[in-house]
N, C-alpha and C. Protein backbone atom coordinates (compact mmCIF):
# COMPACT_ATOMS: atom_id res chain seq x y z
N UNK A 1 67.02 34.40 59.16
CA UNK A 1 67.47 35.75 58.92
C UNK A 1 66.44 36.44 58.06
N UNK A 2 66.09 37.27 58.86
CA UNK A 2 64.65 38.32 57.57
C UNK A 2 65.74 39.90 57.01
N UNK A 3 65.62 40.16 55.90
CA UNK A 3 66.08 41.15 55.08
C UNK A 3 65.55 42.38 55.14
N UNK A 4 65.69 43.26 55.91
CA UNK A 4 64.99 44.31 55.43
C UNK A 4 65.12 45.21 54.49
N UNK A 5 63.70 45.61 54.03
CA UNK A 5 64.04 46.59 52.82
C UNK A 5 65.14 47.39 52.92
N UNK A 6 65.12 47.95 53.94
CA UNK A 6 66.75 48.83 53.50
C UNK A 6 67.71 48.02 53.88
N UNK A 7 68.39 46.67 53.68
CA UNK A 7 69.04 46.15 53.62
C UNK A 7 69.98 45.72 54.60
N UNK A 8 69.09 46.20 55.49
CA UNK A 8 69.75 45.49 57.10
C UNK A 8 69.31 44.23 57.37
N UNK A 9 69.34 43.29 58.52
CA UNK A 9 68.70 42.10 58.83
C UNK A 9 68.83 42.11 60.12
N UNK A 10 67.78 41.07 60.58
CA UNK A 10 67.50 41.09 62.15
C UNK A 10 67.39 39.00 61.86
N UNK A 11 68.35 38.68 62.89
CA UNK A 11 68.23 37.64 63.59
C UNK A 11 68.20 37.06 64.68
N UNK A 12 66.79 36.63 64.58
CA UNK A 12 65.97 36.28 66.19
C UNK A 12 65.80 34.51 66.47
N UNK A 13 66.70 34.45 67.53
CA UNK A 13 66.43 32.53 67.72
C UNK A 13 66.57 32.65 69.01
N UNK A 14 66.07 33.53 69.95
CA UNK A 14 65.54 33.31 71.37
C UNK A 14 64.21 32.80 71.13
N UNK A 15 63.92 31.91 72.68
CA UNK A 15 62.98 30.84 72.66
C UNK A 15 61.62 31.11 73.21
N UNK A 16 61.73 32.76 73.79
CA UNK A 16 60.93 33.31 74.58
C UNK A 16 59.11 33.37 73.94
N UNK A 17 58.82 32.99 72.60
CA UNK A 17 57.86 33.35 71.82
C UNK A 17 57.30 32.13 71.97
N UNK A 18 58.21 30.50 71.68
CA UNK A 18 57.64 29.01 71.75
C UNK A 18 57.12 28.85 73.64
N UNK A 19 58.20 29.22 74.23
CA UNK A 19 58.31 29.14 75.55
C UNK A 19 57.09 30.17 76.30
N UNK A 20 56.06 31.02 76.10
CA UNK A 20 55.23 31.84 76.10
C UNK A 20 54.15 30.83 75.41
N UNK A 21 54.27 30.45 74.50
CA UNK A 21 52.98 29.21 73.71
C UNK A 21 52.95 28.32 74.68
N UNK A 22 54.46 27.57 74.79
CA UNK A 22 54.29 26.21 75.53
C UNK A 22 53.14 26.36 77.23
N UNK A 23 53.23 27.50 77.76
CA UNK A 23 52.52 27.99 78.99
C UNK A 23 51.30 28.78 79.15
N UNK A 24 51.36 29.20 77.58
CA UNK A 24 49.60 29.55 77.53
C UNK A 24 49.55 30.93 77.78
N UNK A 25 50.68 31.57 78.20
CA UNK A 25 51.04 32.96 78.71
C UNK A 25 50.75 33.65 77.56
N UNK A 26 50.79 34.84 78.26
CA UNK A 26 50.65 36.06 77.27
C UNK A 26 51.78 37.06 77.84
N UNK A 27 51.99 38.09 76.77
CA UNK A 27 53.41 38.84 77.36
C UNK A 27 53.30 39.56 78.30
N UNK A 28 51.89 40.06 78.87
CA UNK A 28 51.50 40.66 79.84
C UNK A 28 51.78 39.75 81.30
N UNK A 29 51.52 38.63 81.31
CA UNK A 29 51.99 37.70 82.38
C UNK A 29 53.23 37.57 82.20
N UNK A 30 54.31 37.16 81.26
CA UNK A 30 55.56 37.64 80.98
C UNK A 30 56.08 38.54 82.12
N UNK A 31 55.41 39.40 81.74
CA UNK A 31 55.86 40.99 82.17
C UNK A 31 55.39 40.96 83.43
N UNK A 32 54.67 40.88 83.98
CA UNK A 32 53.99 40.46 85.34
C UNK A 32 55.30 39.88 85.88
N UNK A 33 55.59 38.72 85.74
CA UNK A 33 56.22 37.95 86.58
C UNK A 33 57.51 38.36 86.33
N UNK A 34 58.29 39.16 85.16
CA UNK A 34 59.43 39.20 85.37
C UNK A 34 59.94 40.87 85.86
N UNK A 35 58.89 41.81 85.88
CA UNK A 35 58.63 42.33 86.69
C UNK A 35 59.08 43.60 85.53
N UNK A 36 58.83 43.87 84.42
CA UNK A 36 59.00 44.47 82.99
C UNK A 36 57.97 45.11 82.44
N UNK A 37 58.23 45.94 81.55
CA UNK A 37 57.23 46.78 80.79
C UNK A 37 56.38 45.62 79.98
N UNK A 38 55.45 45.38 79.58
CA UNK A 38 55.05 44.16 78.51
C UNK A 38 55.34 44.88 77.31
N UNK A 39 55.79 45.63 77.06
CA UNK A 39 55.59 46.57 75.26
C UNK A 39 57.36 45.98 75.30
N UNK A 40 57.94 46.37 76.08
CA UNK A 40 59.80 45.63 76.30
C UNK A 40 59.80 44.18 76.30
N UNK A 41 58.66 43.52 76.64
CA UNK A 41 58.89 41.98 76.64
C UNK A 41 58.83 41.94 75.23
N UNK A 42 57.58 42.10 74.84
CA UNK A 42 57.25 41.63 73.08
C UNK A 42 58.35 42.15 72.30
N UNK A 43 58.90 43.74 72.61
CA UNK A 43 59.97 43.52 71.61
C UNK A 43 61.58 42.90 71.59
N UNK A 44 61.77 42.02 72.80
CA UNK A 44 62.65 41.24 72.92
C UNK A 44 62.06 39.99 72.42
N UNK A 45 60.35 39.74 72.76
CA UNK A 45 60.32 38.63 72.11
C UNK A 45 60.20 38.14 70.57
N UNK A 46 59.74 39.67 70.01
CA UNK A 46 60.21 39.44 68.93
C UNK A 46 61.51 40.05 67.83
N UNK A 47 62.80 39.97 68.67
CA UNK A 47 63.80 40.53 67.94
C UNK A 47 63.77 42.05 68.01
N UNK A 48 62.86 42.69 67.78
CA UNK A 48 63.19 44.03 67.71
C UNK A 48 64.04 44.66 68.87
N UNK A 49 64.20 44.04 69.92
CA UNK A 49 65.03 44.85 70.93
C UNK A 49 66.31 44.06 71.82
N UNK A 50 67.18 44.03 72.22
CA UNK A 50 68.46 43.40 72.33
C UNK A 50 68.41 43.16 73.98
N UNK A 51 67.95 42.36 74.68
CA UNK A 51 67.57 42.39 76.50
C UNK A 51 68.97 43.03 76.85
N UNK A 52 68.91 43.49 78.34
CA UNK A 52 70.20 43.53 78.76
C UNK A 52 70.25 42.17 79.77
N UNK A 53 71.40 42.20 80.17
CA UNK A 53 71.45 40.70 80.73
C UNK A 53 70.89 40.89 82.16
N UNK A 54 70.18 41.71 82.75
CA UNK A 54 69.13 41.61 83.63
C UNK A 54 68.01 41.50 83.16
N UNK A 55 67.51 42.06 82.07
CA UNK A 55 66.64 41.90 81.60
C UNK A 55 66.25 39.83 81.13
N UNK A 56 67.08 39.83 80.28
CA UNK A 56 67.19 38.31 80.21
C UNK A 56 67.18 37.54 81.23
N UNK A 57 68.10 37.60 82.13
CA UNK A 57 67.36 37.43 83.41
C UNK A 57 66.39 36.85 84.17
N UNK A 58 65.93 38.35 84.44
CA UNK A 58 64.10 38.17 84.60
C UNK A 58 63.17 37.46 84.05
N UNK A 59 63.33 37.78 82.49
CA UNK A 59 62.70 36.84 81.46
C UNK A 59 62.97 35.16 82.25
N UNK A 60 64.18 35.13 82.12
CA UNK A 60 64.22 33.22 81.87
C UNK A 60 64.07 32.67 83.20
N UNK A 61 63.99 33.73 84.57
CA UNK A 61 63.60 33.22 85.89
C UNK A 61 62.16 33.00 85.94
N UNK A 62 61.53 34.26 85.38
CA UNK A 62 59.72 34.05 85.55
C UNK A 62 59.44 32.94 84.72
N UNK A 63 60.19 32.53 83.30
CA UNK A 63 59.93 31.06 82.78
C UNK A 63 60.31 30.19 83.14
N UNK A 64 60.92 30.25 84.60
CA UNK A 64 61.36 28.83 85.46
C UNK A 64 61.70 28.10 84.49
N UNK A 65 63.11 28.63 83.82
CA UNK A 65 63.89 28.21 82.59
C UNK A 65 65.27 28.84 82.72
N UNK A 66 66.31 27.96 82.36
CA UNK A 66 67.78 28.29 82.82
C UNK A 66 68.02 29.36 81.30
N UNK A 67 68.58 30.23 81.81
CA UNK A 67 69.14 31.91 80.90
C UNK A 67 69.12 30.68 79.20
N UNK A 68 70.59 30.05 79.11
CA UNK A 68 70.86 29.18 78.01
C UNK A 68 69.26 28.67 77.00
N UNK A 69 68.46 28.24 78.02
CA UNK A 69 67.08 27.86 77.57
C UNK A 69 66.19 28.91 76.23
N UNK A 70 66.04 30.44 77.22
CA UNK A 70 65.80 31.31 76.60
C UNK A 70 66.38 31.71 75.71
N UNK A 71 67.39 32.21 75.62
CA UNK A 71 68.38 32.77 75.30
C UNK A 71 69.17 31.58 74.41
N UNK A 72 69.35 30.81 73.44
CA UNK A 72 70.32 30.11 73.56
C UNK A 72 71.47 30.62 72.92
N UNK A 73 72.68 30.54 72.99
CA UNK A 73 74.17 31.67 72.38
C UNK A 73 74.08 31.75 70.98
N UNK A 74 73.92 32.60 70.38
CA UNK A 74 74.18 33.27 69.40
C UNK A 74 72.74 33.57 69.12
N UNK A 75 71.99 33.86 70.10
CA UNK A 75 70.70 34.13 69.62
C UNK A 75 69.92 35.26 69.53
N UNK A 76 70.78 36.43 69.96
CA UNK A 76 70.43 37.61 69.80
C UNK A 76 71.57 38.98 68.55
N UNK A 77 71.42 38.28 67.32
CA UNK A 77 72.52 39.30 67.13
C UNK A 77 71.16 40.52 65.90
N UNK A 78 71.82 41.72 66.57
CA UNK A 78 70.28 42.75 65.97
C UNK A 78 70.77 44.11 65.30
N UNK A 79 70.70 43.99 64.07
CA UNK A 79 71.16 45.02 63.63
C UNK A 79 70.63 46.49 63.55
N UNK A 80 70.29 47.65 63.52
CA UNK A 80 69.60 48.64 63.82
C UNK A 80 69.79 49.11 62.27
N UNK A 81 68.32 50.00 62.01
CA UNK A 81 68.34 49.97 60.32
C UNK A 81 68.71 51.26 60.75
N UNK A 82 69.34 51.59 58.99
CA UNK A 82 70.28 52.46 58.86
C UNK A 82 69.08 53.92 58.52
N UNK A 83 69.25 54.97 59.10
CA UNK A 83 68.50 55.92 58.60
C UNK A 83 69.30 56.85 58.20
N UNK A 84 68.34 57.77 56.86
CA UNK A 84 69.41 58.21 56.02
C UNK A 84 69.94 59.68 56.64
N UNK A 85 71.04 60.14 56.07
CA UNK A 85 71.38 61.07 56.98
C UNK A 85 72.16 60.64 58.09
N UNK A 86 72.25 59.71 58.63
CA UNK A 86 72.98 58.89 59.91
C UNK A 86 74.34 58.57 59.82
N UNK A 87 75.03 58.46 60.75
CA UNK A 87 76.11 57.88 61.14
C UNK A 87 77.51 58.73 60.59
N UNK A 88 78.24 58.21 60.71
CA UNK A 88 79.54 59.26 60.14
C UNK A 88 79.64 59.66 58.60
N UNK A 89 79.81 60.93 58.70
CA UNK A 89 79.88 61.86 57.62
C UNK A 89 78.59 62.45 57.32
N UNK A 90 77.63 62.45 58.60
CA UNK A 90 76.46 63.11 58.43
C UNK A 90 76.48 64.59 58.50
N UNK A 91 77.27 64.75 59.01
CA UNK A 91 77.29 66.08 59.69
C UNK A 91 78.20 67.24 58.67
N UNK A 92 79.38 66.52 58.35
CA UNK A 92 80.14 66.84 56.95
C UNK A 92 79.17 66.98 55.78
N UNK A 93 78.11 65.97 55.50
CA UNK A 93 77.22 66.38 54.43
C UNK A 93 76.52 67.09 54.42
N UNK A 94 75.34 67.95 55.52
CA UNK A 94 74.80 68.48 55.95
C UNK A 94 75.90 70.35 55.54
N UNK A 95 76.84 70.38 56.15
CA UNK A 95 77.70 71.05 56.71
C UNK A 95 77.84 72.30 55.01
């Protein structure tokens, strides 16, 4: 779990980063084969972005790797940092 300064956290334990080493790949071949933006691979592969389950998918077919492999359960939970001004009672404060 990494902390961010403003006090959110992002936890990343998809396998897609070891599993990319283990093959010598780069996210551009990633992306190649799973048929994806490469700037969308890297930031699923590194936490910053939440796949949709096609997306995941794709990913764990082009790694001729079962979804569970990549992905294993509970391995994507991603919190979005809070910016100020945001969310309810923004508009009331502003107002």
């Amino acid at each position: 779990m990494d902390l961010e300064p403003d006090g959110e956290f992002h936890v990343t334990r998809n396998a897609v980063a070891r599993l990319l080493a283990e093959r010598g790949w780069t996210d551009a071949a990633l992306a190649a084969g799973a048929g994806l933006d490469r700037a969308h691979v890297n930031q699923v592969k590194n936490g910053r972005a939440l796949p949709t389950v096609a997306t995941a998918l794709a990913i764990a077919r082009a790694l001729g790797v079962p979804l569970v492999v990549a992905f294993p359960p509970g391995s994507s939970t991603f919190r979005r940092p809070r910016h100020p001004g945001s969310g309810r009672g923004a508009a009331a404060a502003t107002s």
